[in-house]
Protein backbone atom coordinates (compact mmCIF):
# COMPACT_ATOMS: atom_id res chain seq x y z
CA UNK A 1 -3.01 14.76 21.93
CA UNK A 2 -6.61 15.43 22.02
CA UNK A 3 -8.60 13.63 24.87
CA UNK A 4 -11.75 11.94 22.93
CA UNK A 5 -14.92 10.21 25.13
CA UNK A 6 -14.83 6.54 26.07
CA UNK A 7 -18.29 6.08 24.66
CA UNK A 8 -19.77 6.50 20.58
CA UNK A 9 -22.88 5.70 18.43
CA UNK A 10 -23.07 3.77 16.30
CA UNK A 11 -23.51 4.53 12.80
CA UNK A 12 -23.19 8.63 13.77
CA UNK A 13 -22.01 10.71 10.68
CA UNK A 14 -19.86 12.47 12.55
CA UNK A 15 -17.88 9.57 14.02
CA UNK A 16 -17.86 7.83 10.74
CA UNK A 17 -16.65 11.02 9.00
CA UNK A 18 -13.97 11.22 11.91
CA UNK A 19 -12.45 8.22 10.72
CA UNK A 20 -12.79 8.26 7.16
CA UNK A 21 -10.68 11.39 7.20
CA UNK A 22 -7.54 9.45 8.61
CA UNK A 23 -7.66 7.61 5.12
CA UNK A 24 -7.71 11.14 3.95
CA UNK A 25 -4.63 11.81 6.25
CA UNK A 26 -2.52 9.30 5.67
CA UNK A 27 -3.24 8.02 2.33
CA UNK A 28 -0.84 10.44 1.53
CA UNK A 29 2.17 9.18 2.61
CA UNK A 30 1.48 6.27 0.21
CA UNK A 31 0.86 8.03 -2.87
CA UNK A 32 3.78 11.06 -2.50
CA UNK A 33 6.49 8.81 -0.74
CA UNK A 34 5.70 4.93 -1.57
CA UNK A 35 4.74 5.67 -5.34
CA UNK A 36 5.33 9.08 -7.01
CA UNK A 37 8.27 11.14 -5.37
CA UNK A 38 10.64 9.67 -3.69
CA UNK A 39 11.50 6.18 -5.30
CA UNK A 40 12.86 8.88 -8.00
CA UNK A 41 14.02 11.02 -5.82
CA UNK A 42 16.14 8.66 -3.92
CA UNK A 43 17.53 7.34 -7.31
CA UNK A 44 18.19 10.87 -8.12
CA UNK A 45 20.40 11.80 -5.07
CA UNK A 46 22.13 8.42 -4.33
CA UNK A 47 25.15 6.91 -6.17
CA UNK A 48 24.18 4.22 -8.73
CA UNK A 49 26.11 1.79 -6.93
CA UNK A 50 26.35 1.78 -3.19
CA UNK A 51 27.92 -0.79 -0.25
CA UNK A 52 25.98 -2.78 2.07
CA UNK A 53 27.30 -5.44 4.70
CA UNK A 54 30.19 -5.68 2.41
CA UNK A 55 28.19 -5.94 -0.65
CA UNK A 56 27.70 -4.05 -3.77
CA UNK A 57 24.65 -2.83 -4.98
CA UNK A 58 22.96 -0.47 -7.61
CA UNK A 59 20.63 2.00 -5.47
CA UNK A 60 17.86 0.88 -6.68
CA UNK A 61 18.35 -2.23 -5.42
CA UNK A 62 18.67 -0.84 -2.06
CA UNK A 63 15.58 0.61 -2.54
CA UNK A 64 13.87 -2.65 -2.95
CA UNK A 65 15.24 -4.45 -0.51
CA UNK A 66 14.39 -1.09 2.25
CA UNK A 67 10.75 -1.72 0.85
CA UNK A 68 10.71 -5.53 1.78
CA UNK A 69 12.63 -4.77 4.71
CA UNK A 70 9.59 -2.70 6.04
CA UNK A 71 7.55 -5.21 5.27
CA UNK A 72 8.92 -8.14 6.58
CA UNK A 73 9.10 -6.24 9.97
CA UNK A 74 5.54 -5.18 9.31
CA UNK A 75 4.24 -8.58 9.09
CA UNK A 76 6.25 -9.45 12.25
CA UNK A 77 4.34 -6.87 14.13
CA UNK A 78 0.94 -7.40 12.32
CA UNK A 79 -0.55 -10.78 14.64
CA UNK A 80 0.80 -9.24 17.77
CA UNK A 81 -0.81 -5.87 16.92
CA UNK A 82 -4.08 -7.52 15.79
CA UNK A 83 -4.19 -9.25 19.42
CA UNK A 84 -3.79 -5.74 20.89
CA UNK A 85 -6.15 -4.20 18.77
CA UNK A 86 -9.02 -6.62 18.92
CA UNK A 87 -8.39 -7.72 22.71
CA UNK A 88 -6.98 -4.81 24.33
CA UNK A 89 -9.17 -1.81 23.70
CA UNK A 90 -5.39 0.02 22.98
CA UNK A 91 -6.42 0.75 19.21
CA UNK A 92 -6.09 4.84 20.01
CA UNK A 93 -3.18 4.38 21.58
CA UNK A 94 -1.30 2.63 19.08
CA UNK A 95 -2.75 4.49 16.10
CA UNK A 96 -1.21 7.79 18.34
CA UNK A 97 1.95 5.55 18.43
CA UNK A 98 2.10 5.10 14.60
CA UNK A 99 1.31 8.39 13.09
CA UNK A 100 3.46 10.26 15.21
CA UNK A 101 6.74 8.50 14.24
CA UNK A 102 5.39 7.56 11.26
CA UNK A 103 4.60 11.26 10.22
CA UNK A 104 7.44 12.31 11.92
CA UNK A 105 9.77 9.93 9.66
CA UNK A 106 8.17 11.74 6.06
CA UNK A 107 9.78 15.28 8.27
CA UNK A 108 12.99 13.93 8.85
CA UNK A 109 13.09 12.90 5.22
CA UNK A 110 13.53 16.75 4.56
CA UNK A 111 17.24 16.40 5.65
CA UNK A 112 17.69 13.65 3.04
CA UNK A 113 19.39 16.34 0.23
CA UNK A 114 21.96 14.12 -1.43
CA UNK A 115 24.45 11.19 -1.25
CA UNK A 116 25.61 12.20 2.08
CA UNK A 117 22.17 11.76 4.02
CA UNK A 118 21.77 8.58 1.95
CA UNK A 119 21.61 6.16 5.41
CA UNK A 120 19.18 9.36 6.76
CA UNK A 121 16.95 8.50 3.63
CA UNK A 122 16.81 4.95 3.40
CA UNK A 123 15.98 4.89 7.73
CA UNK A 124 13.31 7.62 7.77
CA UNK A 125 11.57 5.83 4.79
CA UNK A 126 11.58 2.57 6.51
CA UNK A 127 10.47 4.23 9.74
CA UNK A 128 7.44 6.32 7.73
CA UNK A 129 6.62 2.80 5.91
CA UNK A 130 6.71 0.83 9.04
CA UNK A 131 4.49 3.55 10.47
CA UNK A 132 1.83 4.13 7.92
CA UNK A 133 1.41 0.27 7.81
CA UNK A 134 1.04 -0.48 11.47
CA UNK A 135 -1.27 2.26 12.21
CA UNK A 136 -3.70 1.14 9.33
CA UNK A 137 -3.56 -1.57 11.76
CA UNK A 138 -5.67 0.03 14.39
CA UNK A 139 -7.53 2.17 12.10
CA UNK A 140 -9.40 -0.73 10.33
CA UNK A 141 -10.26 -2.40 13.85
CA UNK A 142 -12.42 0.30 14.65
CA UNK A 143 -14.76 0.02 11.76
CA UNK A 144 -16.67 -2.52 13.38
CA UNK A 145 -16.95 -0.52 16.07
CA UNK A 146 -18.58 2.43 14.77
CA UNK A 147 -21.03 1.40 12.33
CA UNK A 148 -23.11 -2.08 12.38
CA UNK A 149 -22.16 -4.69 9.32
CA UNK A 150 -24.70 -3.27 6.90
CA UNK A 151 -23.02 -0.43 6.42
CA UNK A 152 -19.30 -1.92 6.46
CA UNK A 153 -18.57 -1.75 2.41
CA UNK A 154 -20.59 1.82 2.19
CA UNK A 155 -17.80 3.04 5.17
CA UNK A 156 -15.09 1.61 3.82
CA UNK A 157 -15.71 2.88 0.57
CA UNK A 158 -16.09 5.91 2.24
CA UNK A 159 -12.47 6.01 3.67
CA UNK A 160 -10.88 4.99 0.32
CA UNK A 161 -12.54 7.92 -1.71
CA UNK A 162 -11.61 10.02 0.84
CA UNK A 163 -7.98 8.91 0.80
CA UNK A 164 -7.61 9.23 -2.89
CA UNK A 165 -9.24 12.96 -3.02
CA UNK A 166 -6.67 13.56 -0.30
CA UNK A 167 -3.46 12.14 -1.65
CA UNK A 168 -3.94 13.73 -4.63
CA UNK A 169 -4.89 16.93 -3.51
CA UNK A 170 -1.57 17.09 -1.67
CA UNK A 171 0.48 15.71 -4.52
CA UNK A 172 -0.84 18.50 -7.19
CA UNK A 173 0.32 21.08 -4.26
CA UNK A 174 3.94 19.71 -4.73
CA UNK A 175 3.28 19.21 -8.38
CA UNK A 176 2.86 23.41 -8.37
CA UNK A 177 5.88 23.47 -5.96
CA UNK A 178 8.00 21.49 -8.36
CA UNK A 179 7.71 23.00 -11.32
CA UNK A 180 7.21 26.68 -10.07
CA UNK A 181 9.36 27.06 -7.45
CA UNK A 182 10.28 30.79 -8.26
CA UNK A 183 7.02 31.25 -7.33
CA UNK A 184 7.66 30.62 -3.59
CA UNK A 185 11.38 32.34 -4.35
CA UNK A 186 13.07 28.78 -4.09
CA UNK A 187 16.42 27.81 -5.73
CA UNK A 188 17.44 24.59 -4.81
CA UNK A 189 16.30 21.77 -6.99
CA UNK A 190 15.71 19.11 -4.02
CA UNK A 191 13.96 21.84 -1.83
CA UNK A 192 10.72 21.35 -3.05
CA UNK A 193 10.31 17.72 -3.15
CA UNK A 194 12.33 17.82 0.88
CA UNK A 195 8.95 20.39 1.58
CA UNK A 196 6.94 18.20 0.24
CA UNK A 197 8.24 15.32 2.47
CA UNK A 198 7.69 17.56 5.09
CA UNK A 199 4.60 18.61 4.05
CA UNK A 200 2.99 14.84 3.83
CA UNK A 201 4.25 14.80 7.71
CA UNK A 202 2.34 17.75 8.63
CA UNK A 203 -0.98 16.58 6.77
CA UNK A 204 -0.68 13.12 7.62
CA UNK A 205 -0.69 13.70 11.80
CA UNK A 206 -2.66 17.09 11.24
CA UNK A 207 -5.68 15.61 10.00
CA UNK A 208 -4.99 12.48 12.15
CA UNK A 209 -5.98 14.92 14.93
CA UNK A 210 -9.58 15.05 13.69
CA UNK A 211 -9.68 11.18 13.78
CA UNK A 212 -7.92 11.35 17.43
CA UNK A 213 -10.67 13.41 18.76
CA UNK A 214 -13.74 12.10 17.23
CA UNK A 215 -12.92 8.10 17.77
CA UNK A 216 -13.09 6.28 21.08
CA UNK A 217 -10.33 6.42 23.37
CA UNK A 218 -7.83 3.63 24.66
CA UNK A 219 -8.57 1.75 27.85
CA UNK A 220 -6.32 2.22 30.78
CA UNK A 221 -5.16 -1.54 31.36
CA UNK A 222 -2.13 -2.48 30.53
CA UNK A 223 -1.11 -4.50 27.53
CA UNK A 224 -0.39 -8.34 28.73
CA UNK A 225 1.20 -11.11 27.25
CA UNK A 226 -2.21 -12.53 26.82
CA UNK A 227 -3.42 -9.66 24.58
CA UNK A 228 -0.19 -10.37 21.93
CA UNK A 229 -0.32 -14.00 21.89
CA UNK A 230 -4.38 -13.91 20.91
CA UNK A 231 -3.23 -11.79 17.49
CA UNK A 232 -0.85 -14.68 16.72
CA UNK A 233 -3.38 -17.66 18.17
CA UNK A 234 -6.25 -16.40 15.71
CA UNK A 235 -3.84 -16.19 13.02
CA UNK A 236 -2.80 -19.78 13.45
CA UNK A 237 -6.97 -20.80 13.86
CA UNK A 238 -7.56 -19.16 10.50
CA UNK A 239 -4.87 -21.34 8.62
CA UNK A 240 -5.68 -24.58 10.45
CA UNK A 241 -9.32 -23.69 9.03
CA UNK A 242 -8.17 -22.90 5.53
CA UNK A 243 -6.14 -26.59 5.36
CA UNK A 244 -9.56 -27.75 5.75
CA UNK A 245 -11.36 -25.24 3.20
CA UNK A 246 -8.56 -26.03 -0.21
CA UNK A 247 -10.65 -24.10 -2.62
CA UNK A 248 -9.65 -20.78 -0.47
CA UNK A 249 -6.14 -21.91 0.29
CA UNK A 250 -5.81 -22.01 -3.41
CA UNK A 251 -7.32 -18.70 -3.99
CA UNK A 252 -5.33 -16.81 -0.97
CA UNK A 253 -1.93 -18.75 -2.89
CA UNK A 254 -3.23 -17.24 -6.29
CA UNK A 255 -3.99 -13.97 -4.42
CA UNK A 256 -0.05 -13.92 -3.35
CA UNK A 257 1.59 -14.46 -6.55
CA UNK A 258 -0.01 -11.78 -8.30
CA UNK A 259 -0.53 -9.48 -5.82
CA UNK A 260 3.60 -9.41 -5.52
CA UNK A 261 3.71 -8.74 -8.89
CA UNK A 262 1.12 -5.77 -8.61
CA UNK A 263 2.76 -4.15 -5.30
CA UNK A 264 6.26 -4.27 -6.88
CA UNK A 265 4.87 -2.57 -9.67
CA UNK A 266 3.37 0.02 -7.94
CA UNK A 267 6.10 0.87 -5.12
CA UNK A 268 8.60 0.60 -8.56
CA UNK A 269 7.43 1.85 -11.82
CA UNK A 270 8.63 5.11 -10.51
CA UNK A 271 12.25 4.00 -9.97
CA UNK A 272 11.77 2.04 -13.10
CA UNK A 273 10.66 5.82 -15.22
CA UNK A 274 13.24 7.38 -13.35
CA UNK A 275 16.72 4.94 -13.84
CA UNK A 276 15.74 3.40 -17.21
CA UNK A 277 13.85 5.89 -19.43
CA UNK A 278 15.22 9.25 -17.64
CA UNK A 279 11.86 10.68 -17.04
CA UNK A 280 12.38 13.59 -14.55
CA UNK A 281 10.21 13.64 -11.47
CA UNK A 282 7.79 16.26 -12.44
CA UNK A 283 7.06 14.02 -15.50
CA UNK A 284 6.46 10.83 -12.99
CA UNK A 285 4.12 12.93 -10.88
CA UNK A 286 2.13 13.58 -14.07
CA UNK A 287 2.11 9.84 -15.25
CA UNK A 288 0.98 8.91 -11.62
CA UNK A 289 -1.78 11.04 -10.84
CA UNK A 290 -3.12 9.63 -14.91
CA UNK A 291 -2.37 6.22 -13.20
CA UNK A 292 -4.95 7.36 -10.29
CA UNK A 293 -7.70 8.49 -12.41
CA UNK A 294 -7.39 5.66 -14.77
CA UNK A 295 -7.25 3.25 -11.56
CA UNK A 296 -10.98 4.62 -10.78
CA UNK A 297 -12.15 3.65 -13.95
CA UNK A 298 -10.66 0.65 -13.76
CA UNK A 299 -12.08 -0.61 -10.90
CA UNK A 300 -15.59 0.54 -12.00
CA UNK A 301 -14.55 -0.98 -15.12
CA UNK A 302 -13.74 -4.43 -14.15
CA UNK A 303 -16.82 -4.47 -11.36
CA UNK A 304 -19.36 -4.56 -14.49
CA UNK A 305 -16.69 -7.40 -16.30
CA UNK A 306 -17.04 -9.21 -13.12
CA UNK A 307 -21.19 -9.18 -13.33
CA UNK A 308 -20.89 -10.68 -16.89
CA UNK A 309 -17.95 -13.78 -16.40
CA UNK A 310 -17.98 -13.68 -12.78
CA UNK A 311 -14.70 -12.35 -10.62
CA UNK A 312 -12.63 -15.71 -11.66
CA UNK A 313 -12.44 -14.76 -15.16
CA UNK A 314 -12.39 -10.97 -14.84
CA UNK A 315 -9.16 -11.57 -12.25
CA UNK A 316 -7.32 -14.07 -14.96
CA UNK A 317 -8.30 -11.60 -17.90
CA UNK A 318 -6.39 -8.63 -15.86
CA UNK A 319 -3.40 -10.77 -14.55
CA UNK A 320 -3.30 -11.79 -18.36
CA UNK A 321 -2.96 -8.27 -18.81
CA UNK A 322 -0.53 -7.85 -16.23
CA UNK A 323 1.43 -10.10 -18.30
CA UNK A 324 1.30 -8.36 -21.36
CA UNK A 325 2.39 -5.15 -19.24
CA UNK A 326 5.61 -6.82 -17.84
CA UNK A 327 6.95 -7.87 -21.30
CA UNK A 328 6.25 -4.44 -23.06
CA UNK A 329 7.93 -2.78 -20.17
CA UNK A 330 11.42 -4.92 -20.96
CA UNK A 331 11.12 -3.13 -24.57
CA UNK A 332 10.09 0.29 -24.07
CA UNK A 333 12.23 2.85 -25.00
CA UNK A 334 10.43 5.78 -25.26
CA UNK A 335 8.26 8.14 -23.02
CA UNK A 336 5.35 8.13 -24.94
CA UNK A 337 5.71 3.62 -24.82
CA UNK A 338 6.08 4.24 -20.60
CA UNK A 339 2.86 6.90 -20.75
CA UNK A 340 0.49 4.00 -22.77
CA UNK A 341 1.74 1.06 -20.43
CA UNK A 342 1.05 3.16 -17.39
CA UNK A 343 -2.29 3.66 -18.62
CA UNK A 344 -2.96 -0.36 -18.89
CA UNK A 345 -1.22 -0.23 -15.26
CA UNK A 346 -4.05 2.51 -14.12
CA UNK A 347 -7.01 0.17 -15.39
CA UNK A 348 -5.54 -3.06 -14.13
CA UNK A 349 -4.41 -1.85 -10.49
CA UNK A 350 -7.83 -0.17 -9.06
CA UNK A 351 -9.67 -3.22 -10.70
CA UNK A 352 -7.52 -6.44 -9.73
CA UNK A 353 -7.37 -4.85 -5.58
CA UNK A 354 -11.22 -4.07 -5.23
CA UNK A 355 -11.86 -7.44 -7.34
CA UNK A 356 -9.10 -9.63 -4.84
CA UNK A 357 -10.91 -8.01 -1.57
CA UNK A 358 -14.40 -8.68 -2.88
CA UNK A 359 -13.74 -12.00 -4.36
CA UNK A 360 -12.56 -13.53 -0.93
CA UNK A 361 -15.53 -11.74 0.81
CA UNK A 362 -17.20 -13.99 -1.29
CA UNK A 363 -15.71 -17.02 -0.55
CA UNK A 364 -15.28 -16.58 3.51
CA UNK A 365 -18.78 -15.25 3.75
CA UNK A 366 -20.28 -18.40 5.40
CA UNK A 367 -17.53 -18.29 8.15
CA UNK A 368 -18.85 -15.08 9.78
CA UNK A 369 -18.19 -15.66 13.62
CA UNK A 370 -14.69 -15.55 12.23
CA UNK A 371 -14.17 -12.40 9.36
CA UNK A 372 -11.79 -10.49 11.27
CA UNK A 373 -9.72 -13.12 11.62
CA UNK A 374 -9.89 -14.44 8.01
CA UNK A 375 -9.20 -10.95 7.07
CA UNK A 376 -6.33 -10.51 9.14
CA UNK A 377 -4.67 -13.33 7.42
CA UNK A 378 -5.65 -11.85 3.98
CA UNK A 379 -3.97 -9.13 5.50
CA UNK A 380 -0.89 -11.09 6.27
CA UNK A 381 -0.82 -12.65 2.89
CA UNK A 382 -0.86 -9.61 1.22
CA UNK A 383 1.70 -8.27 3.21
CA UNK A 384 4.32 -10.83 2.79
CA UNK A 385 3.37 -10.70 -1.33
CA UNK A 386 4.63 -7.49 -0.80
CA UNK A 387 8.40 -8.37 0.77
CA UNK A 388 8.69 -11.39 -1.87
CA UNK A 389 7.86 -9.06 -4.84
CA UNK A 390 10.17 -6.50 -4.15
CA UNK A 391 12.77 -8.71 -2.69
CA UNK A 392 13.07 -10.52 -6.02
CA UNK A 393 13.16 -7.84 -8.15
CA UNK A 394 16.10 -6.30 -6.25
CA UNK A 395 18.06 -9.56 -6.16
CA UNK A 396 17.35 -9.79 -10.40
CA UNK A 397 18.67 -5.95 -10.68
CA UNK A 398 21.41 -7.10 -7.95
CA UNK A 399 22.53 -10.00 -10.49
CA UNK A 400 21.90 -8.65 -13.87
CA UNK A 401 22.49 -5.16 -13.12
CA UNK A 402 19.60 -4.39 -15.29
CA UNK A 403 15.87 -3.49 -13.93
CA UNK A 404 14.02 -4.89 -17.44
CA UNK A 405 15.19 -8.32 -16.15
CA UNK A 406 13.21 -7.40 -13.12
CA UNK A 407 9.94 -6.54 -14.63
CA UNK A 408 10.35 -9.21 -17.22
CA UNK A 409 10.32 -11.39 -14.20
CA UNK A 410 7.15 -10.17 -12.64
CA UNK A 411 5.40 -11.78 -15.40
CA UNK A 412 6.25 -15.21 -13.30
CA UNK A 413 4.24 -14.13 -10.80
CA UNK A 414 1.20 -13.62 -12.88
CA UNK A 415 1.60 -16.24 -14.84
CA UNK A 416 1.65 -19.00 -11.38
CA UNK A 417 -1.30 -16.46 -10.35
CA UNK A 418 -3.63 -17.53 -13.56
CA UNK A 419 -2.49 -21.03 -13.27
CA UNK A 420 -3.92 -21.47 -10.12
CA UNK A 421 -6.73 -19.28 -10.57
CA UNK A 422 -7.94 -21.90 -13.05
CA UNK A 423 -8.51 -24.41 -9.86
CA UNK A 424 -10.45 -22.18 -8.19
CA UNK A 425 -13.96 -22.27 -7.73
CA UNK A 426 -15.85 -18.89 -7.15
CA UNK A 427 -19.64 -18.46 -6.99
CA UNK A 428 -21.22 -16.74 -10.09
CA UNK A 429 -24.72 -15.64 -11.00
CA UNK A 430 -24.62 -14.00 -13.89
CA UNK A 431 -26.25 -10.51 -14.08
C-alpha cells in the first residue's frame, strides 16, 4: 500500500475529496452485491431447497440468514473496533485490513458459477459484507479529523453523493455487460454478472488507494487491551445515559423496528422479484437503479414534508407507507404491480434514512462532549435492526415456505415503529 504523511489540514479540499471518494469506492459493493445482482443471482444458481446443520431450507432462506449472520458478527466487532478507531490512531490500518479482504471476497465471488460453488458463494458474500461494514467503521472516524464540525453534514453529504454517482456508474457498466455480452464475445450466461463481481473488487480497493494515500496514516503502537475495551465502555456510557433520557430510548426503539423492516426490504426485494414474480436479473437491475433515482427525490421530498409537520409526523406518514407497501407486495402478481411498489419503495427509503439520522441529531444535540459515542450506538442499533429483520423473514419463508408471508410480516415492524413514534417527542418549528 501507499505510504500517506502522519500530518493533514484541516478542512483541505484535497483531503476531504480523498475521503469522499472511498464512499465512491465502496458504495459499490452495496448497491451491485447487497441489493441488485447477486441476491438474484444466488437464487438463480442454487437449488430451491438446500441442507444446513441437518436442516432443510429454501435458498432464499439461506440467504437471509448469511445476511444476519454478517451482521450479527458485525455488531460483535463494531464496540471493539470503535475503541481502536477512536483510541488507537489504527483507523488506516484497519480500513487497509477491511477493503482488502473485503474487496478481495466480491473477486472470489467470480468462482461462484452454480450449485456446486454454492458454500464458495454464501462465504465470500459474508466475508465481502463483513468487510464493507467494518471498514465503514474506520472511514467515518476520520471525518472529525479532517474537517472542523461546521462542515460535518456538507462532508458527509459529500461522501454519500459521491457513493451513489459511483455505484451506479459501475452497475450501468454491468447493466451493458449483461444484456450485450456478444459485444465483449461472451457466451456464458453467469460470466458477466461473475465479471461484474470481480469488477466491484477491483473498483472498490482501486479507488480505496486514492483514500489510502491522501488520509493520515496509522500510528506505530500496538493495539492493547485498553484500546478494545474503551469501544465497548463508551458503548455501555451511552445506554446508561439514554435510561436516563426515555424520550430518546423510545425514539432509538422506534428507530429499530422500522429500520428492520426497511433493511430487509432493501437487501430482499431483489430475491423477492427474482423467486416470486420471475423477473430476470437484467430486469431487477433496471427496477433498482429507478429505485435509486426515485430514493433522491425522496429524500428531498420528505426534507420539505418534514419543514411543514416536523420529522415525527413525516417519519409515521412514510412508515404508514411502508405499511401499505408490505401488504400490496403479498398480492402482486404482475411486473408492472412489482415496478409501481418499487417506486413507493424508492421515495420512502432515501427519505425515512436521511430523516432517522437527522431526527436523532436533533434530539442528542445538547449532549455534544459525547456525539461519537451516541452515534456509535445509533450505529449499533441500526445494525442489529438489520440481523432481526432478515433473520425473521428467513425463519417465516423457513416455516411457510412462502416469501409473501415474509413481507406481509414486515408490516409488524412498522406498525410497533408508528406506535411508538406516537410517544415521542421531537422539537418542531414550523417553517
Amino acid at each position: 500500500m501507499t505510504a500517506v504523511s502522519s500530518t493533514i489540514k484541516v478542512n483541505d479540499k484535497k483531503t476531504i475529496n480523498g475521503w469522499a471518494i472511498y464512499d465512491w469506492a465502496n458504495s459499490a459493493y452495496f448497491l451491485v452485491i447487497s441489493t441488485a445482482i447477486f441476491p438474484a443471482y444466488f437464487l438463480s444458481n442454487t437449488p430451491e431447497i438446500v441442507s444446513l446443520l441437518g436442516m432443510e431450507m429454501t435458498n432464499s432462506s439461506l440467504y437471509s440468514y448469511a445476511v444476519s449472520f454478517s451482521y450479527i458478527v458485525i455488531v460483535l466487532l463494531s464496540p471493539l473496533l470503535s475503541g481502536i478507531a477512536d483510541f488507537g490512531n489504527k483507523r488506516m490500518y484497519f480500513l487497509k485490513l477491511f477493503t482488502i479482504f473485503g474487496s478481495l471476497a466480491c473477486i472470489a465471488l467470480y468462482f461462484f458459477a452454480g450449485v456446486g460453488q454454492m458454500w464458495l458463494g454464501v462465504t465470500a458474500f459474508i466475508l465481502a459484507t463483513i468487510g464493507c461494514a467494518g471498514g465503514i467503521v474506520f472511514y467515518n472516524a476520520y471525518l472529525p479529523e479532517i474537517v472542523t464540525e461546521d462542515r460535518f453534514d456538507a462532508v458527509s453529504a459529500k461522501g454519500y453523493s459521491f457513493g451513489y454517482i459511483g455505484s451506479v456508474l459501475l452497475l450501468v457498466m454491468i447493466l451493458v455487460l449483461a444484456m450485450k455480452p456478444d459485444w465483449f464475445g461472451i457466451t456464458s450466461e453467469t460470466l458477466p454478472y461473475r465479471i461484474g463481481f470481480v469488477m466491484v473488487g477491483l473498483w472498490w480497493i482501486g479507488f480505496a488507494q486514492i483514500t489510502f494515500k491522501r488520509l493520515p496514516g496509522s500510528g506505530l503502537g500496538k493495539i492493547t487491551k485498553e484500546m478494545m475495551s474503551k469501544g465497548v465502555g463508551e458503548i455501555k456510557g451511552v445506554y446508561q445515559k439514554l435510561k436516563q433520557q426515555p424520550n430518546i430510548l423510545r425514539f432509538l426503539t422506534s428507530f429499530f423496528f422500522y429500520s428492520a423492516g426497511v433493511q430487509t426490504v432493501i437487501y430482499l426485494a431483489s430475491a423477492f422479484g427474482s423467486k416470486e414474480l420471475g423477473f430476470d436479473t437484467i430486469n431487477l437491475i433496471t427496477v433498482i437503479l429507478i429505485l435509486q433515482f426515485l430514493a433522491m427525490i425522496g429524500a428531498y421530498l420528505f426534507a420539505q414534508v418534514s419543514k411543514r409537520i416536523g420529522n415525527k409526523w413525516a417519519l409515521i406518514i412514510m412508515n404508514t407507507i411502508w405499511i401499505a407497501i408490505c401488504f400490496a407486495a403479498f398480492f402482486v402478481v404482475s411486473h408492472m404491480q412489482f415496478y409501481v411498489i418499487a417506486g413507493f419503495v424508492g421515495l420512502v427509503m432515501g427519505g425515512i434514512q436521511s430523516l432517522s439520522r437527522s431526527t436523532y441529531s436533533k434530539m442528542v444535540d445538547e449532549n455534544k462532549e459525547d456525539l461519537t459515542s451516541y452515534f456509535s450506538f445509533y450505529d449499533i442499533v441500526y445494525k442489529l435492526s438489520v440481523v432481526v429483520g432478515t433473520f425473521v423473514f428467513g425463519l417465516i419463508e423457513h416455516l411457510t415456505s412462502n416469501m409473501r408471508y415474509s413481507i406481509l410480516g414486515l408490516a409488524i415492524f412498522f406498525i410497533i415503529g408508528i406506535l411508538l413514534l406516537t410517544t415521542v417527542k421531537v422539537k418542531f418549528k414550523a417553517a
